[in-house]
Protein backbone atom coordinates (compact mmCIF):
# COMPACT_ATOMS: atom_id res chain seq x y z
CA UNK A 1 155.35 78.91 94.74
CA UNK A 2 154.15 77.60 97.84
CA UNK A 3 151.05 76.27 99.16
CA UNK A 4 149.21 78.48 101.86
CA UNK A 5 146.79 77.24 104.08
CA UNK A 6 143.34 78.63 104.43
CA UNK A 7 142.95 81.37 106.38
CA UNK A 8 139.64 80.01 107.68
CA UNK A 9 136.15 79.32 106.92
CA UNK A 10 132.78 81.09 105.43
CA UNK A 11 129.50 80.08 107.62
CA UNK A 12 126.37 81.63 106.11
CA UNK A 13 123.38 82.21 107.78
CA UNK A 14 120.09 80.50 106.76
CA UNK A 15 118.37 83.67 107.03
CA UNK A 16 121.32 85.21 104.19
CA UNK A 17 120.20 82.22 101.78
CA UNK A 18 115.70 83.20 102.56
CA UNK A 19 117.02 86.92 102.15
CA UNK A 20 118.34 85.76 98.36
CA UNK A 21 115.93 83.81 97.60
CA UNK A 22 113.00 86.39 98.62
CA UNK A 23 114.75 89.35 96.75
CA UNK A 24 115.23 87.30 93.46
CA UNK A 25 111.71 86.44 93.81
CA UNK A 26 110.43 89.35 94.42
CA UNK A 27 112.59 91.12 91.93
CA UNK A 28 110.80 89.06 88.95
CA UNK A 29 108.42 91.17 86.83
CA UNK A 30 105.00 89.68 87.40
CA UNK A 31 105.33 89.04 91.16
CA UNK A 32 103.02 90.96 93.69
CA UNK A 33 104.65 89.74 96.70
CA UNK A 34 105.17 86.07 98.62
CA UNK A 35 102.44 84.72 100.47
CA UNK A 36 101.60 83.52 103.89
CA UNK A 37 102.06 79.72 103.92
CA UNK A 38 99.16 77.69 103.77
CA UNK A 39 99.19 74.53 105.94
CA UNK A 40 99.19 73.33 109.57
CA UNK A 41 101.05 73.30 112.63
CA UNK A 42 103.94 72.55 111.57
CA UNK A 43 104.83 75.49 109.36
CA UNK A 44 105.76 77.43 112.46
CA UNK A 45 108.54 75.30 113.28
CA UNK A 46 110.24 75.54 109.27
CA UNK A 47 112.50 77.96 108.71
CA UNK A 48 111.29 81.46 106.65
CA UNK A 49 107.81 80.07 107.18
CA UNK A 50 106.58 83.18 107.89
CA UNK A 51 108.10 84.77 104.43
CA UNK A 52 106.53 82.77 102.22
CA UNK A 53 109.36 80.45 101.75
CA UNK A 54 110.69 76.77 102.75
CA UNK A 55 113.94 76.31 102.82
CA UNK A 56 116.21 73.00 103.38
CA UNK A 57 119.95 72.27 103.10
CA UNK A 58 121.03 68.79 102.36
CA UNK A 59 124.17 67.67 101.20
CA UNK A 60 125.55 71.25 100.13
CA UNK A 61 122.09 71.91 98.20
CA UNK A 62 119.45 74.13 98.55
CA UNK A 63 115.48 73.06 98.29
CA UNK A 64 113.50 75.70 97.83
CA UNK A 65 109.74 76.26 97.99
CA UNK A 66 107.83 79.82 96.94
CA UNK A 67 104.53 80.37 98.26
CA UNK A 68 103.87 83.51 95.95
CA UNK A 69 101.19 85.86 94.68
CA UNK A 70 101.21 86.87 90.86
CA UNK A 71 99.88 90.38 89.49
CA UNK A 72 97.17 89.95 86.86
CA UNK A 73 97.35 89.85 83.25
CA UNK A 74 100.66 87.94 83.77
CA UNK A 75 101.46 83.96 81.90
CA UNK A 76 101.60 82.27 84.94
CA UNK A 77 103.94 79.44 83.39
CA UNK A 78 106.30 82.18 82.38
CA UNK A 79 106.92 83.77 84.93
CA UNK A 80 106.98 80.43 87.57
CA UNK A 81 109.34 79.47 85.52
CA UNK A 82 111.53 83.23 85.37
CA UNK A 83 110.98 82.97 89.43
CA UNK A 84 112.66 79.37 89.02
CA UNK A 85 115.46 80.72 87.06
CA UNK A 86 116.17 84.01 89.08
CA UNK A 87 116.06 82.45 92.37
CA UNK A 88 118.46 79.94 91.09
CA UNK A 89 120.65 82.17 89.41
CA UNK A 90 120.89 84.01 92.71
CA UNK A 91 122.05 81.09 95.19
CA UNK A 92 124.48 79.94 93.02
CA UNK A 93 126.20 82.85 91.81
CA UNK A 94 125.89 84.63 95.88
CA UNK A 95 126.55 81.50 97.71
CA UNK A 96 127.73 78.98 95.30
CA UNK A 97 125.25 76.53 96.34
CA UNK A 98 123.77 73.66 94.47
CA UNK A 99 119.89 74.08 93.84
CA UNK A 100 118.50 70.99 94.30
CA UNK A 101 114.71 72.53 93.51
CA UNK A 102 113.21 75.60 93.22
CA UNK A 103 109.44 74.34 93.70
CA UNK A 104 106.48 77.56 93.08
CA UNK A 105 103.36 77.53 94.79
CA UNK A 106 100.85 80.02 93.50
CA UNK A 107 98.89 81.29 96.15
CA UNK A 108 96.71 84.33 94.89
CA UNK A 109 96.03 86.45 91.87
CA UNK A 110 96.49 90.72 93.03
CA UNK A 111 93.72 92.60 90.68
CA UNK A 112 94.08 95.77 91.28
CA UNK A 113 90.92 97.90 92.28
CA UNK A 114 89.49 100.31 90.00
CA UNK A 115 89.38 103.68 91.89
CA UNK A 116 86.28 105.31 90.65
C-alpha cells in the first residue's frame, strides 16, 4: 500500500463553531433562549457577542461562555450542567475540537404570563 498525500485542508469558520454551540444550547430542555451580553464596550468587538456567546480559540481549543436565560420551574444546576455537556458533546464530535471550558452565565428566569 502506499502512502497518499492529503488532498488539502479543512478551515472552519468561527461563525460554524457559535452556530454549534448556540443550537446545542438552545436544544437543551430547560433553556428559553441566550441572552444579550451584559458588560461594556468591549463586547462589541468579541466575536458572537451579539448571540449570547464568547467564543476563543487557543491552541486547537475552544473556550466557551453562555450568557443564557432558563424557563421556570427548571434545577438550574442541572441543566447548566446538561448545557455544559451538550455544547461540548457538539464541538467535539462536529469539529473535533478540544473544549477547553464551557463557562454558563445565567442571565434571566422566562415566567410565563398567565393569560386571563
Amino acid at each position: 500500500m502506499t502512502d497518499k498525500p492529503t488532498p488539502g485542508k479543512t478551515t472552519i469558520a468561527p461563525d460554524v463553531l457559535l452556530t454549534i454551540a448556540k443550537m446545542a444550547a438552545v436544544g437543551v430542555e430547560g433553556v428559553s433562549r441566550l441572552a444579550q451580553i451584559p458588560g461594556g464596550f468591549d463586547r462589541l468587538f468579541r466575536r458572537g457577542a451579539h448571540d449570547g456567546i464568547q467564543m476563543t480559540v487557543e491552541d486547537d481549543a475552544v473556550y466557551i461562555d453562555l450568557y443564557i436565560v432558563l424557563k421556570s420551574d427548571v434545577n438550574v444546576r442541572a441543566t447548566s450542567r446538561n448545557i455544559q455537556q451538550q455544547v461540548a458533546r457538539a464541538v467535539s464530535e462536529m469539529v473535533g475540537m478540544e473544549v477547553g471550558h464551557v463557562n454558563i452565565h445565567i442571565e434571566d428566569i422566562d415566567y410565563a404570563e398567565d393569560k386571563a
